[in-house]
PDB file of N, CA and C in Angstrom:
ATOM      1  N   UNK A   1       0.843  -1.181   0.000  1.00  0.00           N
ATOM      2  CA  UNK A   1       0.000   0.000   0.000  1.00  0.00           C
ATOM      3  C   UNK A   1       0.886   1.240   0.000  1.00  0.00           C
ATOM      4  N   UNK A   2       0.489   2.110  -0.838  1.00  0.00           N
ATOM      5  CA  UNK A   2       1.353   3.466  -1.094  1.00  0.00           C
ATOM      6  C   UNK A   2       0.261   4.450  -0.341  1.00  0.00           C
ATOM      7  N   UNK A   3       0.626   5.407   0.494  1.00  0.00           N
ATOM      8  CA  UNK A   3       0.219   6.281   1.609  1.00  0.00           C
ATOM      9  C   UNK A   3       0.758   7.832   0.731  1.00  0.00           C
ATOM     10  N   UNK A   4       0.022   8.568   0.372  1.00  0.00           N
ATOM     11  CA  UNK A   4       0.515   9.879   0.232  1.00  0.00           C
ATOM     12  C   UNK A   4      -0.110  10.852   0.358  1.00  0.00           C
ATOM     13  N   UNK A   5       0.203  12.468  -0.050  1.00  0.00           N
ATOM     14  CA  UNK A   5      -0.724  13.118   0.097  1.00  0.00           C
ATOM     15  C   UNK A   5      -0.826  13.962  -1.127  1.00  0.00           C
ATOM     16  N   UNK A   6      -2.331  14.752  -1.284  1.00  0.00           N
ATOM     17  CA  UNK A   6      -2.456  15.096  -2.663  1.00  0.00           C
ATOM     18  C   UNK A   6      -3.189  16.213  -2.349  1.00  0.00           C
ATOM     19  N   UNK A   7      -2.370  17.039  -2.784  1.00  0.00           N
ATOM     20  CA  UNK A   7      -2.850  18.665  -2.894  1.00  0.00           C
ATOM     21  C   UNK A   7      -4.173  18.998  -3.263  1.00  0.00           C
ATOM     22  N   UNK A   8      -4.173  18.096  -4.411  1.00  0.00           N
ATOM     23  CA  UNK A   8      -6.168  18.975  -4.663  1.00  0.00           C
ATOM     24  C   UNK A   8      -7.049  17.903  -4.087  1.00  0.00           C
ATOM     25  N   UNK A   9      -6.974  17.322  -3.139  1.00  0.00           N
ATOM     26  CA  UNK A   9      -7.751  16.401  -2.499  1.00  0.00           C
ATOM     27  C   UNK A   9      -7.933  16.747  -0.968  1.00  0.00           C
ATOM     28  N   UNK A  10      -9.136  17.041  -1.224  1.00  0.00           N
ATOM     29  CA  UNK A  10      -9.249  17.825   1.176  1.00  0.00           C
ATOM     30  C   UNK A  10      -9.254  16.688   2.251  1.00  0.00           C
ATOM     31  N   UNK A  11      -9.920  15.265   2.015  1.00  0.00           N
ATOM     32  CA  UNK A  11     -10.552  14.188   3.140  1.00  0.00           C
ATOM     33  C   UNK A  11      -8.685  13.235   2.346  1.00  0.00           C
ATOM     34  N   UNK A  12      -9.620  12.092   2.655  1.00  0.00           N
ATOM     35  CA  UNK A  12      -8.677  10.527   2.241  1.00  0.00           C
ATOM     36  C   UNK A  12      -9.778  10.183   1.666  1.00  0.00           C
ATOM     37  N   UNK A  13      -8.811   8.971   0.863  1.00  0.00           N
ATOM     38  CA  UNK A  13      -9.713   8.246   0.105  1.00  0.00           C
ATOM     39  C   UNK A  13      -8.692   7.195  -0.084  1.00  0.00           C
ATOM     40  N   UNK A  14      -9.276   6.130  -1.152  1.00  0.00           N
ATOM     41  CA  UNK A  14      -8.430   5.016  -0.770  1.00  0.00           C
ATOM     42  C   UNK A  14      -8.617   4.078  -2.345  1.00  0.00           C
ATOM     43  N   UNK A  15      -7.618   4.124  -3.300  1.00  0.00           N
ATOM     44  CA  UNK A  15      -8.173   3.547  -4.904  1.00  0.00           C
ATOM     45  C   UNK A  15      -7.857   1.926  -4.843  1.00  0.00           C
ATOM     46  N   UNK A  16      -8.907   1.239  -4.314  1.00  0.00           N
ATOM     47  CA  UNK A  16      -8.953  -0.228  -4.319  1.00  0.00           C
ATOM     48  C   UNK A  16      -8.273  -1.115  -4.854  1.00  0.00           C
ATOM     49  N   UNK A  17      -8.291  -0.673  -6.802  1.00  0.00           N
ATOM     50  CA  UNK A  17      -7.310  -1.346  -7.368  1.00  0.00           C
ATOM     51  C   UNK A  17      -5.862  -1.454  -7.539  1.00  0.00           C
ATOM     52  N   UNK A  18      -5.673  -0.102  -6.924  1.00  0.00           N
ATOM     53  CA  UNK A  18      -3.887   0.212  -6.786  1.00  0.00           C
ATOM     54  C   UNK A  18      -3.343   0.176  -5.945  1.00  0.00           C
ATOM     55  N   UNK A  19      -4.313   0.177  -4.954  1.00  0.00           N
ATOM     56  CA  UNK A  19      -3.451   0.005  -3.253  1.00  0.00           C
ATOM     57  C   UNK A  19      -3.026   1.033  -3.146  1.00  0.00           C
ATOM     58  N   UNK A  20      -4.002   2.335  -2.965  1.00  0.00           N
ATOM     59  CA  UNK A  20      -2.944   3.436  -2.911  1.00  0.00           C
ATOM     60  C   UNK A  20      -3.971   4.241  -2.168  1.00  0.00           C
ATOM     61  N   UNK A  21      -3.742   4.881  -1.017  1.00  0.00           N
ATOM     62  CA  UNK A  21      -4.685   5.699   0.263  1.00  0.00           C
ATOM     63  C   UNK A  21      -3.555   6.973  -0.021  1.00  0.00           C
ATOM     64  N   UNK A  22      -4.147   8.451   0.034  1.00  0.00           N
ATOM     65  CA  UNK A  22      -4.376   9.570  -0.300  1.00  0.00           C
ATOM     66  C   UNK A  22      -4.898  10.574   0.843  1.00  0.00           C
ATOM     67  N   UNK A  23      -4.177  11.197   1.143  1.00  0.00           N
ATOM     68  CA  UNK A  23      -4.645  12.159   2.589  1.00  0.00           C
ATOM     69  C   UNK A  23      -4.857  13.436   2.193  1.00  0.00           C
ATOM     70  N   UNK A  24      -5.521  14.784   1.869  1.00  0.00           N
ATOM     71  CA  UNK A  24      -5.693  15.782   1.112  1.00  0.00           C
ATOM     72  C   UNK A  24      -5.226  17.082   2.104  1.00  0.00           C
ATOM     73  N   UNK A  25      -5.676  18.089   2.133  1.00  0.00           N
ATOM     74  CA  UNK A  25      -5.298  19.062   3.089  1.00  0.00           C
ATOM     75  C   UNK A  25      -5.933  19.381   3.927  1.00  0.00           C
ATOM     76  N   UNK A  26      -7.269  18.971   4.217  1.00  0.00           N
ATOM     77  CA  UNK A  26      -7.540  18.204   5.669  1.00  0.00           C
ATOM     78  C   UNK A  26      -6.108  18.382   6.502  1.00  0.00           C
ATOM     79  N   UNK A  27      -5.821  17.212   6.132  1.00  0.00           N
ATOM     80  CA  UNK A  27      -4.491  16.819   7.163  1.00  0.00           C
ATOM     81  C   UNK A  27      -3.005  17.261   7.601  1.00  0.00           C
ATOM     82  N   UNK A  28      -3.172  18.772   6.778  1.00  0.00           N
ATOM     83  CA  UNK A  28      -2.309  19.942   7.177  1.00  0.00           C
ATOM     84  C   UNK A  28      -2.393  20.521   8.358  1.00  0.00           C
ATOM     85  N   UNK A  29      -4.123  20.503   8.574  1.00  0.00           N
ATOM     86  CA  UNK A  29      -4.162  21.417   9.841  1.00  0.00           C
ATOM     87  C   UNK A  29      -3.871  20.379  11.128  1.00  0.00           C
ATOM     88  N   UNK A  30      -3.934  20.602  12.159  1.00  0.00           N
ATOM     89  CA  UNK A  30      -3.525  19.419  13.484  1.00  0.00           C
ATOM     90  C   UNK A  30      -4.442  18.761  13.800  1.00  0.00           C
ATOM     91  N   UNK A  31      -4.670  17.166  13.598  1.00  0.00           N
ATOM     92  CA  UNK A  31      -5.958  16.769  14.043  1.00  0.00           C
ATOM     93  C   UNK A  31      -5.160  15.648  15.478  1.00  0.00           C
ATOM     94  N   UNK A  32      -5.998  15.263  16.054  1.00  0.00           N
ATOM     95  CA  UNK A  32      -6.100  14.499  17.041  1.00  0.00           C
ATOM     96  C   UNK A  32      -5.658  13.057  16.614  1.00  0.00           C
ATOM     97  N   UNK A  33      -4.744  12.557  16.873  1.00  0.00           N
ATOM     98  CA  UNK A  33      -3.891  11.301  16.368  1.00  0.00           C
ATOM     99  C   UNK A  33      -4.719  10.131  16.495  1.00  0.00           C
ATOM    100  N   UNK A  34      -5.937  10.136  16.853  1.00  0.00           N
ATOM    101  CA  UNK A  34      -6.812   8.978  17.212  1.00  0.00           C
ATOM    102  C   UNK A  34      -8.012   8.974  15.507  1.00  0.00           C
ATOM    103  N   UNK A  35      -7.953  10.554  15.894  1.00  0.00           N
ATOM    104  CA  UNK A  35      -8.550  10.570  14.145  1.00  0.00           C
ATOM    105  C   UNK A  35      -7.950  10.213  13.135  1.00  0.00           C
ATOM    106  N   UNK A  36      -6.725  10.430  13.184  1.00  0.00           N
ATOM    107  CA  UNK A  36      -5.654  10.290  11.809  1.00  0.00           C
ATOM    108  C   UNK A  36      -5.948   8.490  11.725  1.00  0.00           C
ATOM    109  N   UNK A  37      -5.290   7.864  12.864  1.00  0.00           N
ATOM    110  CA  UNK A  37      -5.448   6.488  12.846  1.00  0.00           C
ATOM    111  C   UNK A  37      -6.340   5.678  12.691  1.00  0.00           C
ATOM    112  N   UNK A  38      -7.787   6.187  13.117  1.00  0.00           N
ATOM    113  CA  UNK A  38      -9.000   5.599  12.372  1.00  0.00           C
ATOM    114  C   UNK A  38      -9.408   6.118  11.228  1.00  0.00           C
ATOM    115  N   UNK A  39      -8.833   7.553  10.498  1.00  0.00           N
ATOM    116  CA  UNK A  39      -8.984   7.410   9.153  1.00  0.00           C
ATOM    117  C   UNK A  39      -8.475   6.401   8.575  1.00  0.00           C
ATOM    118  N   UNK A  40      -6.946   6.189   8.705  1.00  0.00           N
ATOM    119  CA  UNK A  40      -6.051   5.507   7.939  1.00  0.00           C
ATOM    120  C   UNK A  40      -6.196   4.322   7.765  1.00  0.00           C
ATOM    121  N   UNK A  41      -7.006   3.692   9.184  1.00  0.00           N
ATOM    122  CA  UNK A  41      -7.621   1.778   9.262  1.00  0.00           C
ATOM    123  C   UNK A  41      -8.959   1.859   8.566  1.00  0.00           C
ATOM    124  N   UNK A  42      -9.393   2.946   8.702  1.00  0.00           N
ATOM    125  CA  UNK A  42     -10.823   3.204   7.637  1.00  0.00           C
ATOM    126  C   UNK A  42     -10.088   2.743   6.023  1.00  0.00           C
ATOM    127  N   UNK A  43      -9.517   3.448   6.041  1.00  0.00           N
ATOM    128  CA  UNK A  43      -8.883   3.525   4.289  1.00  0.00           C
ATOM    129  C   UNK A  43      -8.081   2.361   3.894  1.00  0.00           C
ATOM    130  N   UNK A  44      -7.275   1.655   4.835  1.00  0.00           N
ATOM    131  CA  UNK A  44      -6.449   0.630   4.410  1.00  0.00           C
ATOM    132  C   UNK A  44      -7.643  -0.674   4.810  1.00  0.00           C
ATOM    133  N   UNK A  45      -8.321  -0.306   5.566  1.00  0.00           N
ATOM    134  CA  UNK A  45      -9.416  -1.770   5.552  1.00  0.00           C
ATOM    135  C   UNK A  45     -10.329  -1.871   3.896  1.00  0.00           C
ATOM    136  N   UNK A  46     -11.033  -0.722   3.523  1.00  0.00           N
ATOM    137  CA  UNK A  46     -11.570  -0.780   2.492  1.00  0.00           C
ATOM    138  C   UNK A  46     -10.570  -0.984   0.763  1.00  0.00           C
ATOM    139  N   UNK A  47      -9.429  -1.438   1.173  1.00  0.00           N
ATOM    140  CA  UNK A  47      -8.335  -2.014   0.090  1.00  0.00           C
ATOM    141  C   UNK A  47      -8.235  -3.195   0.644  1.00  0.00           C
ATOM    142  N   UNK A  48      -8.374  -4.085   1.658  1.00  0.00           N
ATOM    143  CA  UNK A  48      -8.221  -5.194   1.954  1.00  0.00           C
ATOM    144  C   UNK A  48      -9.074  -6.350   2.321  1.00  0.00           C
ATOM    145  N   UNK A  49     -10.756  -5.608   2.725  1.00  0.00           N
ATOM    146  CA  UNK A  49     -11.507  -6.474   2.386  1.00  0.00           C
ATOM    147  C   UNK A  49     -12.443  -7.017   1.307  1.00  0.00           C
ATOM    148  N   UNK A  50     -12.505  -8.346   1.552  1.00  0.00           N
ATOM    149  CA  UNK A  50     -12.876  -8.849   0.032  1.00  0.00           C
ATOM    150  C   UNK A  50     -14.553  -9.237   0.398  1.00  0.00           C
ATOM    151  N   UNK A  51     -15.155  -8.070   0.198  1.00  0.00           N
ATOM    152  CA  UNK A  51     -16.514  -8.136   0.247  1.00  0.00           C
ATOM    153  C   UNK A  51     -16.775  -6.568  -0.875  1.00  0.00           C
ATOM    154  N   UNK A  52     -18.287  -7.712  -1.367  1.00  0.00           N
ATOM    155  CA  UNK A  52     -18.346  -5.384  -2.277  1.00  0.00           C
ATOM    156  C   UNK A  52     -18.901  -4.891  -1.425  1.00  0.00           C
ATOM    157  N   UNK A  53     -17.719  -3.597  -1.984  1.00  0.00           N
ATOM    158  CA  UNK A  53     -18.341  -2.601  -1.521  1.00  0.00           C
ATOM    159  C   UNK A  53     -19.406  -1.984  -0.953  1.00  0.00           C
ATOM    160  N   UNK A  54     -20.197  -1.985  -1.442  1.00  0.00           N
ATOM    161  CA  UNK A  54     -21.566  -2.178  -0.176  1.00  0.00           C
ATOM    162  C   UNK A  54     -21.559  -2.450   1.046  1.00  0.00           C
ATOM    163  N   UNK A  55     -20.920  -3.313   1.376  1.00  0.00           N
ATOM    164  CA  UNK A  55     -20.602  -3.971   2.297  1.00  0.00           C
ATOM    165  C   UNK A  55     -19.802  -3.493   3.373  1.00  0.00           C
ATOM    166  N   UNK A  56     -18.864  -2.771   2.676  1.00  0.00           N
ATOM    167  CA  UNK A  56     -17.479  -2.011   3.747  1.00  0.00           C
ATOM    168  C   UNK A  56     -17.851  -1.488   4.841  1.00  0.00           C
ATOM    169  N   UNK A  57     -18.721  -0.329   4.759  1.00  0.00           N
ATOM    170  CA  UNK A  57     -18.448   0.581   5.927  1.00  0.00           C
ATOM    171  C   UNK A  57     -19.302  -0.280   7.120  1.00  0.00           C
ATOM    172  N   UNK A  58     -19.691  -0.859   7.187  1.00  0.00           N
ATOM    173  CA  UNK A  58     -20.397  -1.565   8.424  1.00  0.00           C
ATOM    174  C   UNK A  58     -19.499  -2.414   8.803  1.00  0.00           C
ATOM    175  N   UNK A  59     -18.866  -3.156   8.203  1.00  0.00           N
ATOM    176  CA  UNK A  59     -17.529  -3.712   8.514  1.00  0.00           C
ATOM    177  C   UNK A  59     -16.475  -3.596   9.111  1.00  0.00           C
ATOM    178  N   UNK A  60     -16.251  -1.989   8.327  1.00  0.00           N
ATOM    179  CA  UNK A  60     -15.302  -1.354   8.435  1.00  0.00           C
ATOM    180  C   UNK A  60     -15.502  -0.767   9.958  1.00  0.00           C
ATOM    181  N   UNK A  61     -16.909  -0.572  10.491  1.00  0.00           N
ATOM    182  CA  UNK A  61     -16.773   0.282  11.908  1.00  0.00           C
ATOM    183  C   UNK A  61     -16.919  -0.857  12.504  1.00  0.00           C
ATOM    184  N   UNK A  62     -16.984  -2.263  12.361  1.00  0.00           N
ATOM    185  CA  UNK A  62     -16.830  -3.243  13.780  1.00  0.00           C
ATOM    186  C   UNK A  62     -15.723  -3.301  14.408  1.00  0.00           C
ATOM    187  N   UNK A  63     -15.167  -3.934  12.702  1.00  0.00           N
ATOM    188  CA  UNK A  63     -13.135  -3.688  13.015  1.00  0.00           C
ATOM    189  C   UNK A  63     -13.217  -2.616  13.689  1.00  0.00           C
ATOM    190  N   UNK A  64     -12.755  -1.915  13.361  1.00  0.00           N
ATOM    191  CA  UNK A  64     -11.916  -0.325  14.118  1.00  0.00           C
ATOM    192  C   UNK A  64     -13.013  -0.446  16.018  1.00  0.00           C
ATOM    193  N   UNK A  65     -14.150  -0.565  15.818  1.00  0.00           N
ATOM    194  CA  UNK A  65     -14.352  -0.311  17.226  1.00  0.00           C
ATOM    195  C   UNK A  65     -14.195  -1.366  18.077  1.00  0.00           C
ATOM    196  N   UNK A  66     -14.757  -2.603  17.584  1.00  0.00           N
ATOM    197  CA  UNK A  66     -14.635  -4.043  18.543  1.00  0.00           C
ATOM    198  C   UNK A  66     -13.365  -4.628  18.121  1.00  0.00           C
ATOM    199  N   UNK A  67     -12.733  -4.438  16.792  1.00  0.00           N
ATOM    200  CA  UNK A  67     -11.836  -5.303  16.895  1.00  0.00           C
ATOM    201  C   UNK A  67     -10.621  -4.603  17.350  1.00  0.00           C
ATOM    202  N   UNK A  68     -10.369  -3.234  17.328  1.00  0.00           N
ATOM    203  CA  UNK A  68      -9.304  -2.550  17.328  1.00  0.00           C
ATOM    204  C   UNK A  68      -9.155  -2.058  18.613  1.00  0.00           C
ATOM    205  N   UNK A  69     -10.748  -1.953  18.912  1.00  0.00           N
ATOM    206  CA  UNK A  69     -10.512  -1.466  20.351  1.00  0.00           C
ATOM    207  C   UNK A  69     -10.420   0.280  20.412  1.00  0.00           C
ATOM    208  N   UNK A  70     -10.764   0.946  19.437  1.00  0.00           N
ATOM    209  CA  UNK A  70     -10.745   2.502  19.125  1.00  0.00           C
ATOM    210  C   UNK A  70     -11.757   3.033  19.837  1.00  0.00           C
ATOM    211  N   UNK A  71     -11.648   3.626  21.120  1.00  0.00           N
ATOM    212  CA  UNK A  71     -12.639   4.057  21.437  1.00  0.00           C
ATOM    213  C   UNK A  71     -13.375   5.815  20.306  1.00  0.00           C
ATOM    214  N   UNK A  72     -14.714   5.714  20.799  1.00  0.00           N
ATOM    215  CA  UNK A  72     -15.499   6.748  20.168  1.00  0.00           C
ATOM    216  C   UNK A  72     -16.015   6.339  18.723  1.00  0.00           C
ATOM    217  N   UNK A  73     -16.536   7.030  17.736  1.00  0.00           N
ATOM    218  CA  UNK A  73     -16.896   7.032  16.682  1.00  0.00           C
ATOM    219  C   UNK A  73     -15.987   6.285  15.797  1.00  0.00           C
ATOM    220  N   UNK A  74     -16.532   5.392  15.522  1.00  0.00           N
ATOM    221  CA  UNK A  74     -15.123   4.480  14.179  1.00  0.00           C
ATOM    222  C   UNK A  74     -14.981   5.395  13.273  1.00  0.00           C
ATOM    223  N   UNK A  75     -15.896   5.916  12.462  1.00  0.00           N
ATOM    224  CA  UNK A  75     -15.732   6.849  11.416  1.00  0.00           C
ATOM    225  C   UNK A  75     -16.145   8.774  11.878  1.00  0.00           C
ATOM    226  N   UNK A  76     -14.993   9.109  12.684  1.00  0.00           N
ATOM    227  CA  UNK A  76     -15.284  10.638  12.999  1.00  0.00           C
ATOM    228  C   UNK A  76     -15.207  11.748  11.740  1.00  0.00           C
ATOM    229  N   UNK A  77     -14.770  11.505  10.585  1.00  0.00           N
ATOM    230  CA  UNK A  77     -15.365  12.433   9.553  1.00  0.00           C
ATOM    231  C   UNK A  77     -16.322  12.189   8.775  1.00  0.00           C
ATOM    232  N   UNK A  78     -16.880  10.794   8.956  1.00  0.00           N
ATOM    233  CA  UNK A  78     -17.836  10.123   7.963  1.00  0.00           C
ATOM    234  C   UNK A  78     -17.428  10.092   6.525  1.00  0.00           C
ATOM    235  N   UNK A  79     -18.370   9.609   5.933  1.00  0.00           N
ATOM    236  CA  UNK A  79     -18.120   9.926   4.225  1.00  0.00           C
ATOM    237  C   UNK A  79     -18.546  10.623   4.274  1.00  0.00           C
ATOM    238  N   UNK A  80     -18.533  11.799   3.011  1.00  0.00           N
ATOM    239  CA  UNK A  80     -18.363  13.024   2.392  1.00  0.00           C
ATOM    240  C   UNK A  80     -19.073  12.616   1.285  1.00  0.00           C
ATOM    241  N   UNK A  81     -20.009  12.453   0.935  1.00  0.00           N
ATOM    242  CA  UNK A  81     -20.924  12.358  -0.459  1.00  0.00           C
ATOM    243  C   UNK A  81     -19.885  11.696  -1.529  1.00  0.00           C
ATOM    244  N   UNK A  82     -18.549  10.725  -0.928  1.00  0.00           N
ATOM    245  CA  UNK A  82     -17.871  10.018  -2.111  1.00  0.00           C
ATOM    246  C   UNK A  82     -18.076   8.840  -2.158  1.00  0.00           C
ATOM    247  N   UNK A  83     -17.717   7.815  -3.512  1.00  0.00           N
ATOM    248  CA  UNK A  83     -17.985   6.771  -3.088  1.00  0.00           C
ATOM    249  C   UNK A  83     -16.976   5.956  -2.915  1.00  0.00           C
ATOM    250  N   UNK A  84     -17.842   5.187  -2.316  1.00  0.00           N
ATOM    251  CA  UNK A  84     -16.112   4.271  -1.643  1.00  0.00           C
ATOM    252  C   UNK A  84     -15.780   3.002  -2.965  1.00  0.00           C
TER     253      UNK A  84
END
């Protein structure tokens, strides 16, 4: 998985087929390291599980809260009207 960041992009996002998660300028300003890290298991889970899409984000918040143990909101920025 390639991790970078991309100027004309504000949230994360994460391109399934390339293995490649994307952090935008959002993540210039200082966020709370608990957010950064459940973005980033948000984004690297939805490249690694093999269910469609559809499927992810309910998934995606068991992991991060029961399996990870993250306390608070699994997904604290939510989606943004993109699709996953």
């Amino acid at each position: 998985t390639i991790i970078y960041y991309d100027a004309s992009s504000y949230g994360a996002s994460a391109n399934i087929k390339d293995y490649y998660i994307w952090f935008g300028e959002f993540f210039t300003k200082p966020q709370p390291e608990l957010v950064l890290e459940k973005v980033l298991w948000h984004e690297f889970l939805h490249i690694v599980l093999d269910l469609p899409k559809s499927m992810h984000h309910g998934h995606i918040n068991r992991i991060i809260k029961q399996g990870l143990k993250l306390n608070g909101d699994p997904n604290p920025l939510g989606t943004v009207g993109l699709e996953c």
